[in-house]
Protein backbone atom coordinates (compact mmCIF):
# COMPACT_ATOMS: atom_id res chain seq x y z
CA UNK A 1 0.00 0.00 0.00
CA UNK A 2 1.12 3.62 -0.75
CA UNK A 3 2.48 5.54 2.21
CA UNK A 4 1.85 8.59 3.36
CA UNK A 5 3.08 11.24 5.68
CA UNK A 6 1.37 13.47 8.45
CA UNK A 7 1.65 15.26 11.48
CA UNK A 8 0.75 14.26 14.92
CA UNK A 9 0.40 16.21 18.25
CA UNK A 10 3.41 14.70 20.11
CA UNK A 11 2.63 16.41 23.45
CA UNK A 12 0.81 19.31 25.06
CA UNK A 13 3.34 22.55 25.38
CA UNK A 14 3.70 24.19 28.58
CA UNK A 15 3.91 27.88 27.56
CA UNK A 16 5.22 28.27 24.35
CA UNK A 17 5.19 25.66 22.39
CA UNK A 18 8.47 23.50 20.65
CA UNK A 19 9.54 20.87 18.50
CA UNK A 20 9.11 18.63 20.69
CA UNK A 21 5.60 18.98 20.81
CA UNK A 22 4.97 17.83 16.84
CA UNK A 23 5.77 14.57 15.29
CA UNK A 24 6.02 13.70 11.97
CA UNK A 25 4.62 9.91 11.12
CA UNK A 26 4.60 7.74 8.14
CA UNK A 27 1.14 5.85 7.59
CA UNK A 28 -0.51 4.01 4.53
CA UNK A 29 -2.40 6.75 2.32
CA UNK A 30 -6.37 6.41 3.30
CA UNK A 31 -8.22 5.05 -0.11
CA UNK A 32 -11.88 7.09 -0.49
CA UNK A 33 -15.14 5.62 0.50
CA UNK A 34 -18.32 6.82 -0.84
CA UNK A 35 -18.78 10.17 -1.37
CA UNK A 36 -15.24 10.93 -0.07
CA UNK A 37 -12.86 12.21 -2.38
CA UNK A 38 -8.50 11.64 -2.30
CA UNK A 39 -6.53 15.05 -1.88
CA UNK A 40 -2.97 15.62 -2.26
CA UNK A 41 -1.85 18.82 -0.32
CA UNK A 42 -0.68 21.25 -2.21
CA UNK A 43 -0.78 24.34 0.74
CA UNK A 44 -1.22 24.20 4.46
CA UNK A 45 -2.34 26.92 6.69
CA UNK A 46 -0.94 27.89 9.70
CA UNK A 47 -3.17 30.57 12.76
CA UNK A 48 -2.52 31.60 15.93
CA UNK A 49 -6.05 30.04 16.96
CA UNK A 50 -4.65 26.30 16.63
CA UNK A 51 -2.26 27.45 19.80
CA UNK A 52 -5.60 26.56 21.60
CA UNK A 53 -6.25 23.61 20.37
CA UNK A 54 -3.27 21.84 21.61
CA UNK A 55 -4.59 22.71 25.36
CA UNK A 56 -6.46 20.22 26.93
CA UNK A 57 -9.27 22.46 27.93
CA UNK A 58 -12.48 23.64 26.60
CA UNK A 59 -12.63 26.23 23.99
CA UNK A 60 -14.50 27.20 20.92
CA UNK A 61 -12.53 25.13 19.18
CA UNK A 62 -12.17 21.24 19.62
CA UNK A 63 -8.71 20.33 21.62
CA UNK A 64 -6.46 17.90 19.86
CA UNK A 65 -5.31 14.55 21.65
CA UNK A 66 -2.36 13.80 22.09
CA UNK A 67 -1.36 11.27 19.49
CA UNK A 68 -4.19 12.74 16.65
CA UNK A 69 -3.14 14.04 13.47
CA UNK A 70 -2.83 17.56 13.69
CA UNK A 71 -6.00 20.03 11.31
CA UNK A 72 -5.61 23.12 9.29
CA UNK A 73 -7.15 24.88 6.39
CA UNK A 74 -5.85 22.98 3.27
CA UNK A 75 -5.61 23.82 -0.31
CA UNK A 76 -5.66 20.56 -2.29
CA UNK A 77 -5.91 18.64 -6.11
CA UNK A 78 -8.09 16.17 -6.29
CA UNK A 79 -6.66 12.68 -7.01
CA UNK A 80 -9.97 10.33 -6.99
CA UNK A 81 -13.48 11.23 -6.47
CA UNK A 82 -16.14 9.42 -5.46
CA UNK A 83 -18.54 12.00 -5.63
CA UNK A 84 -20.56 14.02 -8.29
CA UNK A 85 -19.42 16.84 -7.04
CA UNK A 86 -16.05 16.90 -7.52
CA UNK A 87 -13.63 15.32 -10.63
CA UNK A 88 -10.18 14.36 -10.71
CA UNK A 89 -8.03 17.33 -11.10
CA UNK A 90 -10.44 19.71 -8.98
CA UNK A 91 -9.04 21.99 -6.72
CA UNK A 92 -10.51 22.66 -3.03
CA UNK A 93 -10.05 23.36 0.63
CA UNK A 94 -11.05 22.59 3.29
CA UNK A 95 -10.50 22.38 7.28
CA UNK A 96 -8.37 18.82 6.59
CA UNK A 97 -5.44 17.08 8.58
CA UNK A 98 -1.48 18.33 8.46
CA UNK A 99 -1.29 15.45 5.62
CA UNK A 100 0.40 15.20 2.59
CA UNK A 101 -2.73 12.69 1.05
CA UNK A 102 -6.13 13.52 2.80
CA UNK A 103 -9.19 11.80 2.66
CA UNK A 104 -12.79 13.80 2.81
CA UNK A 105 -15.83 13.81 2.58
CA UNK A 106 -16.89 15.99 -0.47
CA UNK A 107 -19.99 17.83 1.77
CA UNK A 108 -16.67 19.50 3.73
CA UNK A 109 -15.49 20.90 0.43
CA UNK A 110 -15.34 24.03 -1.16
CA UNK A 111 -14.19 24.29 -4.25
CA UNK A 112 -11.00 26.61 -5.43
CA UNK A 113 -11.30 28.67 -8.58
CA UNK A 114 -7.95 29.35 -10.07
CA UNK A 115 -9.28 32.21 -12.04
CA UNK A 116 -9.56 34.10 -8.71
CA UNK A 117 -6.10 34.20 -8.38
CA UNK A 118 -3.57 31.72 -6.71
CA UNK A 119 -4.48 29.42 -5.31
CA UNK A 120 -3.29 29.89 -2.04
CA UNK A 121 -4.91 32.72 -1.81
CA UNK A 122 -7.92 30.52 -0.25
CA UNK A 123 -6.10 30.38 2.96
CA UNK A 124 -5.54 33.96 3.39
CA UNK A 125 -7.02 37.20 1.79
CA UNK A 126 -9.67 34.33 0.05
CA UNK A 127 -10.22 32.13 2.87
CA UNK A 128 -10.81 32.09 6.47
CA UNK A 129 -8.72 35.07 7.72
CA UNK A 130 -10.51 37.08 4.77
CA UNK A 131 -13.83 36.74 5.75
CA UNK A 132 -12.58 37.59 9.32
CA UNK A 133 -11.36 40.42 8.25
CA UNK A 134 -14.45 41.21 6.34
CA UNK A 135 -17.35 40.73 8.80
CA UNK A 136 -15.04 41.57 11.80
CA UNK A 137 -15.06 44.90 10.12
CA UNK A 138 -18.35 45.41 8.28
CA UNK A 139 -20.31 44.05 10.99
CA UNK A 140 -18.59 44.35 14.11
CA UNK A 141 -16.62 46.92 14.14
CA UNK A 142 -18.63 49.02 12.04
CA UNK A 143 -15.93 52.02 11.06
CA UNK A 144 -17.59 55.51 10.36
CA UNK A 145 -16.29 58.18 7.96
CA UNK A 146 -14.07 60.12 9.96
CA UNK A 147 -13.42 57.30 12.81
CA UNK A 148 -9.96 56.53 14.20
CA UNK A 149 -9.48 52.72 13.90
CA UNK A 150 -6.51 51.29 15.61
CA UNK A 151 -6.09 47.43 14.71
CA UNK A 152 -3.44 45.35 16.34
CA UNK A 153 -1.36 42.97 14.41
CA UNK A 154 -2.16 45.22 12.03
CA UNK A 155 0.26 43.50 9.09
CA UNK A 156 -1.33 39.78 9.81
CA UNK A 157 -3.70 37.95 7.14
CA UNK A 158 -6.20 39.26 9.31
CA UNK A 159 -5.18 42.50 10.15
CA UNK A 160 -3.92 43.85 7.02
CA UNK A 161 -7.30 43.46 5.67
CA UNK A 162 -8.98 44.48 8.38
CA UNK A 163 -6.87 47.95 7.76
CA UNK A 164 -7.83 48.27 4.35
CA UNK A 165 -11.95 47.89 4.60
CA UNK A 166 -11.87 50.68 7.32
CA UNK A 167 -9.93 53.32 5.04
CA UNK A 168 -12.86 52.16 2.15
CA UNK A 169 -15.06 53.12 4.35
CA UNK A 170 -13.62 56.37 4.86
CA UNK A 171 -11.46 56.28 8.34
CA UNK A 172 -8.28 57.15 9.65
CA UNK A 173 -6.44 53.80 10.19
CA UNK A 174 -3.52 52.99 12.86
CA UNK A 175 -2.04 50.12 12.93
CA UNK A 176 0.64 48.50 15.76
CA UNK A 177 3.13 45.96 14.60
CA UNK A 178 6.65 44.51 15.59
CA UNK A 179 9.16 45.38 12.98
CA UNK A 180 10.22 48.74 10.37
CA UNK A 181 9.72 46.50 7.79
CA UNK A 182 5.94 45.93 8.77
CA UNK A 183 5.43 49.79 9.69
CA UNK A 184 7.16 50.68 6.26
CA UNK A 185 4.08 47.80 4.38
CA UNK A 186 1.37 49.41 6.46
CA UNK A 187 2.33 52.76 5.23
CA UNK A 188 3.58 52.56 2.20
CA UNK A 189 1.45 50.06 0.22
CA UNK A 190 -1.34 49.28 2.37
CA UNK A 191 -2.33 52.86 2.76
CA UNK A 192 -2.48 53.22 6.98
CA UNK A 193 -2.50 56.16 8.12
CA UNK A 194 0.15 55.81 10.70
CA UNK A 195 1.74 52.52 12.83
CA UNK A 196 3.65 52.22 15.85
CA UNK A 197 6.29 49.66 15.77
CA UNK A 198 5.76 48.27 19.69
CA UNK A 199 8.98 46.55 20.02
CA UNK A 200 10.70 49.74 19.16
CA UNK A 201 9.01 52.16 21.76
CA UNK A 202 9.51 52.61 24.83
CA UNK A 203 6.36 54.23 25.80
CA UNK A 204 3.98 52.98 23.93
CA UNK A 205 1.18 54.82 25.57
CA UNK A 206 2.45 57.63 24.31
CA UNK A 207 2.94 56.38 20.64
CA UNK A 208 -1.27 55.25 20.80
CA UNK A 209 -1.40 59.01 22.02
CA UNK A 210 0.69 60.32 19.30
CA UNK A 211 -1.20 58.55 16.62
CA UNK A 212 -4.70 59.11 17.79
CA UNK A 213 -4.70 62.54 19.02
CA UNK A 214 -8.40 62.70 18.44
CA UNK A 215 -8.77 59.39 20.15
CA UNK A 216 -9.75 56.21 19.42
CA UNK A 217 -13.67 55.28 17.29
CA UNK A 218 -12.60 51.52 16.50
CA UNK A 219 -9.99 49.19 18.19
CA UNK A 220 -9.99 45.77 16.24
CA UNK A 221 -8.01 43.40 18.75
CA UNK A 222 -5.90 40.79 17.49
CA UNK A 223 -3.15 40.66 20.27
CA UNK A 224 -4.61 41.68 23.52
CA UNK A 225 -1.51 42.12 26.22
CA UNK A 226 0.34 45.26 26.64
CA UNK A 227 -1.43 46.82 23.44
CA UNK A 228 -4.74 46.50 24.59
CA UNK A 229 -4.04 48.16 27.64
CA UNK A 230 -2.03 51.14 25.89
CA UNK A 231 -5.54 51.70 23.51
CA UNK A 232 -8.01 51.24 26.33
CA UNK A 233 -7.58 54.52 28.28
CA UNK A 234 -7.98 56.42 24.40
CA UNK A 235 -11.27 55.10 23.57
CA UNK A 236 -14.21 57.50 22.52
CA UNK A 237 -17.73 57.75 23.82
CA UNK A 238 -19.65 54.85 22.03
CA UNK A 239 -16.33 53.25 20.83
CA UNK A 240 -16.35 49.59 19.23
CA UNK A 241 -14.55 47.09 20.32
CA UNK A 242 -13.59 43.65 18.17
CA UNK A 243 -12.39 41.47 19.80
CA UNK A 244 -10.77 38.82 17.54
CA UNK A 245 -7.63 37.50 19.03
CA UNK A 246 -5.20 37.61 21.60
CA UNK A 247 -2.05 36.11 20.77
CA UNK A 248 -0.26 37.98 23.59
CA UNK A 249 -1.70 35.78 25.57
CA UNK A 250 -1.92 32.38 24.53
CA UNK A 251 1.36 31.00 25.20
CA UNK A 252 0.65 31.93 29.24
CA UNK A 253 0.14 29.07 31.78
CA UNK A 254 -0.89 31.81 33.72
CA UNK A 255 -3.36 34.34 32.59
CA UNK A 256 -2.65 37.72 34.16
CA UNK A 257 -4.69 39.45 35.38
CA UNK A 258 -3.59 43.18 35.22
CA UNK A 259 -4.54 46.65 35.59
CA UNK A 260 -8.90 46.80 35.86
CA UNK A 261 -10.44 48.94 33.02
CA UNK A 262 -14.08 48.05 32.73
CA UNK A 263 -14.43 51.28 34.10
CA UNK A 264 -13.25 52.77 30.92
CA UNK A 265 -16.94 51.27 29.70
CA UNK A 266 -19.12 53.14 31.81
CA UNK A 267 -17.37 56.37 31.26
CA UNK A 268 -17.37 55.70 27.01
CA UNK A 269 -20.60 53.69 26.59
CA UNK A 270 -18.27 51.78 24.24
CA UNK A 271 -19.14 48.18 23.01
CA UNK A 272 -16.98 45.59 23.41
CA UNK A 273 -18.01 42.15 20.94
CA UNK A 274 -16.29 38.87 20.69
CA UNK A 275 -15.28 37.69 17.15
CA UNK A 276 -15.55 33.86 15.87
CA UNK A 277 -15.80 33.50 11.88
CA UNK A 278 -18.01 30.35 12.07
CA UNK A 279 -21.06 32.33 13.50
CA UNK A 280 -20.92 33.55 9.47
CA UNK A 281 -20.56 30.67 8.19
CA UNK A 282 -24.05 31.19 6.25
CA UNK A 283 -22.52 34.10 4.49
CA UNK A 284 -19.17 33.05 3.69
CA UNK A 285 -19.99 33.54 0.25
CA UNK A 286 -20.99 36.84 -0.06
CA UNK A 287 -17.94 37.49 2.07
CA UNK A 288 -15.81 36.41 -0.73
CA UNK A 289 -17.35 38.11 -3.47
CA UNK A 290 -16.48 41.52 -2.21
CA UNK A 291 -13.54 40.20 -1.20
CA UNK A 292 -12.80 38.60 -4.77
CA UNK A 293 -13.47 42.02 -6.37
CA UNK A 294 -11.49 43.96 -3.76
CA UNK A 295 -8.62 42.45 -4.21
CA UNK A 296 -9.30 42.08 -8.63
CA UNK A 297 -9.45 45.56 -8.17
CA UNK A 298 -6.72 46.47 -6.24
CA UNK A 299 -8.32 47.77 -3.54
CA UNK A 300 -6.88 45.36 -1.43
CA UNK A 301 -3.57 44.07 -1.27
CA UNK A 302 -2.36 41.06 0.11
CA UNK A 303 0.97 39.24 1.07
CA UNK A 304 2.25 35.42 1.98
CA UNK A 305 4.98 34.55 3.59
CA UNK A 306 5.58 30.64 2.17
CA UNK A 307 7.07 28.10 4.14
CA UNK A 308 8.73 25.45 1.33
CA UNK A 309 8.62 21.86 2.91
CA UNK A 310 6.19 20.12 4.45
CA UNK A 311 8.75 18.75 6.76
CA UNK A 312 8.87 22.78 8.06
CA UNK A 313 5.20 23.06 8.96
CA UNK A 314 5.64 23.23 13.01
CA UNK A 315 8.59 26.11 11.97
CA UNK A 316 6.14 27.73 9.86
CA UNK A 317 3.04 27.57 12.86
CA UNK A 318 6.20 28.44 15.51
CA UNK A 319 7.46 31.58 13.55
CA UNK A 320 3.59 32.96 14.30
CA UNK A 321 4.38 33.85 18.10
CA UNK A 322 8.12 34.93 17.12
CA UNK A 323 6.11 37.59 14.69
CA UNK A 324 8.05 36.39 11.52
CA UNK A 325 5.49 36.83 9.42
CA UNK A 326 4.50 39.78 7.04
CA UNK A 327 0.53 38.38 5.32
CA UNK A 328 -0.62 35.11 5.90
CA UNK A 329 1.94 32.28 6.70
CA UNK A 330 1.31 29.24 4.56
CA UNK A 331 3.37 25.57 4.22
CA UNK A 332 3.94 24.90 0.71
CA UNK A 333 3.72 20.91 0.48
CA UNK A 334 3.67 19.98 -3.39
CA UNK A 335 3.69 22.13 -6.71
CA UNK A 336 -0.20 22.11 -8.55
CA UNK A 337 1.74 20.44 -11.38
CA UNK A 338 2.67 17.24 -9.43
């Protein structure tokens, strides 16, 4: 029988996590059942979010056990199909296992139009961190003509576009991020209005106040941690709050607990709103329309930062918390060719 590879969670991490906590397998390549369709990985998402899934505790998304094949957002060719709905040749994602040959069933499927643009752009600016991005902003966050929108991890798949809806919709548009290279993207291509490189400034209180001088409308929270509590005290009366991620955070065995702000609330009326993608599921379509045209229009620009090797995939999901990444990281596993 063919072989195949994937990854398996080796152990749980205790604060940030290591090699150690991966292993890489060999096992026979699954054969498809009915309805189920054979996929060869051709990309592999990495996101902060999967960080929580290696804890053995409840969240919104299912833990892995130790010893399971690892899951991610997968861009794949199809090999064999049994299904209608899908031939040989097809390409499609899905939420799949860190495998270089996957087995699905074609009803968790999507198919990937090449004509869109590559094809790894279904994992980022076309995929889940887009449509983030898109109702995080549109719907959530809700940016005004005129508003000051900060957005941390502001030069993330999530971020960046997060950045460039608001100034569509007319705002001024701050971004934070760790490195002059990111500042100089947000700035000089993306079209922010201004960005604070954190790991550069020593007060970075005073940076938010620099930035924002007329305050803060929007804050669309990817980090959490030291950032959050630099934007808090800047927020407006009847200020929006999204609260998507906080990767600040994640690696902690201990959460801490910090300065208290809720009193911030009562003095700003502001709204504060939690952020998960799947509650949209329904209109993940429409989501990537506008997105599709966006970025065919050039409204929207988008970067990857490609991991070659499927072999590299716990660097590539590693380099996340070390803020490596400029766009959405991705594993390339195998050419479209192959």
């Amino acid at each position: 029988m063919a072989e195949t590879r994937q990854w398996q969670l080796a152990s749980r991490p205790v604060g940030e996590p290591t090699h150690d906590n991966f292993e890489l397998v060999t096992v026979d390549r699954p054969e498809p059942g009915p309805n189920e369709v054979l996929i060869k990985t051709l990309y592999q998402s990495v996101d902060p979010y999967m960080r929580g899934r290696m804890r053995d505790a409840e969240s919104y998304a299912e833990p892995w056990d130790v010893g399971d094949p690892m899951q991610a957002s997968v861009v794949g060719k199809v090999l064999e199909s049994n299904s209608s709905r899908f031939a040989e040749g097809d390409f499609v994602t899905g939420d799949l296992l860190w495998a270089e040959h996957i087995v699905a069933d074609a009803g968790e499927l999507q198919r990937v139009n090449p004509d869109h643009g590559p094809i790894s752009t279904a994992l980022g600016v076309l995929g889940m961190p887009g449509v983030t991005a898109y109702w995080g902003t549109t719907d959530v966050a809700d940016p005004n003509p005129g508003d000051t929108v900060v957005v941390s991890a502001a030069a993330g798949a999530v971020g960046s576009v997060v950045g460039q809806l608001a100034k569509l919709s007319g705002a001024r548009v701050v971004g934070t991020a760790g490195s002059e290279a990111k500042v100089e993207w947000l700035t000089e291509e993306l079209g922010f209005d201004a960005a604070i490189n954190y790991k550069e400034t020593d007060d970075l209180s005073g940076a938010v106040d620099e930035s924002c001088p007329s305050g803060v409308d929007v804050y669309f929270d990817n980090v959490g941690g030291p950032i959050t509590d630099a934007v808090w005290p800047r927020l407006n009366v009847d200020a929006r709050v999204a609260v998507c991620g906080q990767i600040a955070l994640y690696n902690e065995t201990q959460v801490p607990t910090g300065p208290r702000k809720l009193a911030k609330l009562i003095e700003t009326r502001a709204t504060v709103e939690g952020l998960l993608v799947s509650d949209y599921q329904p209109r993940w379509g429409e989501a990537l329309q506008r997105l599709s045209q966006f970025v065919q229009s050039g409204d929207i620009q988008y970067r990857e930062n490609v991991v070659e090797g499927f072999e590299n995939a716990p660097d590539a999901f590693l380099g996340l918390f070390e803020g490596e990444n400029i766009g959405k990281q991705v594993v390339k596993v195998a050419d479209r060719e192959e």
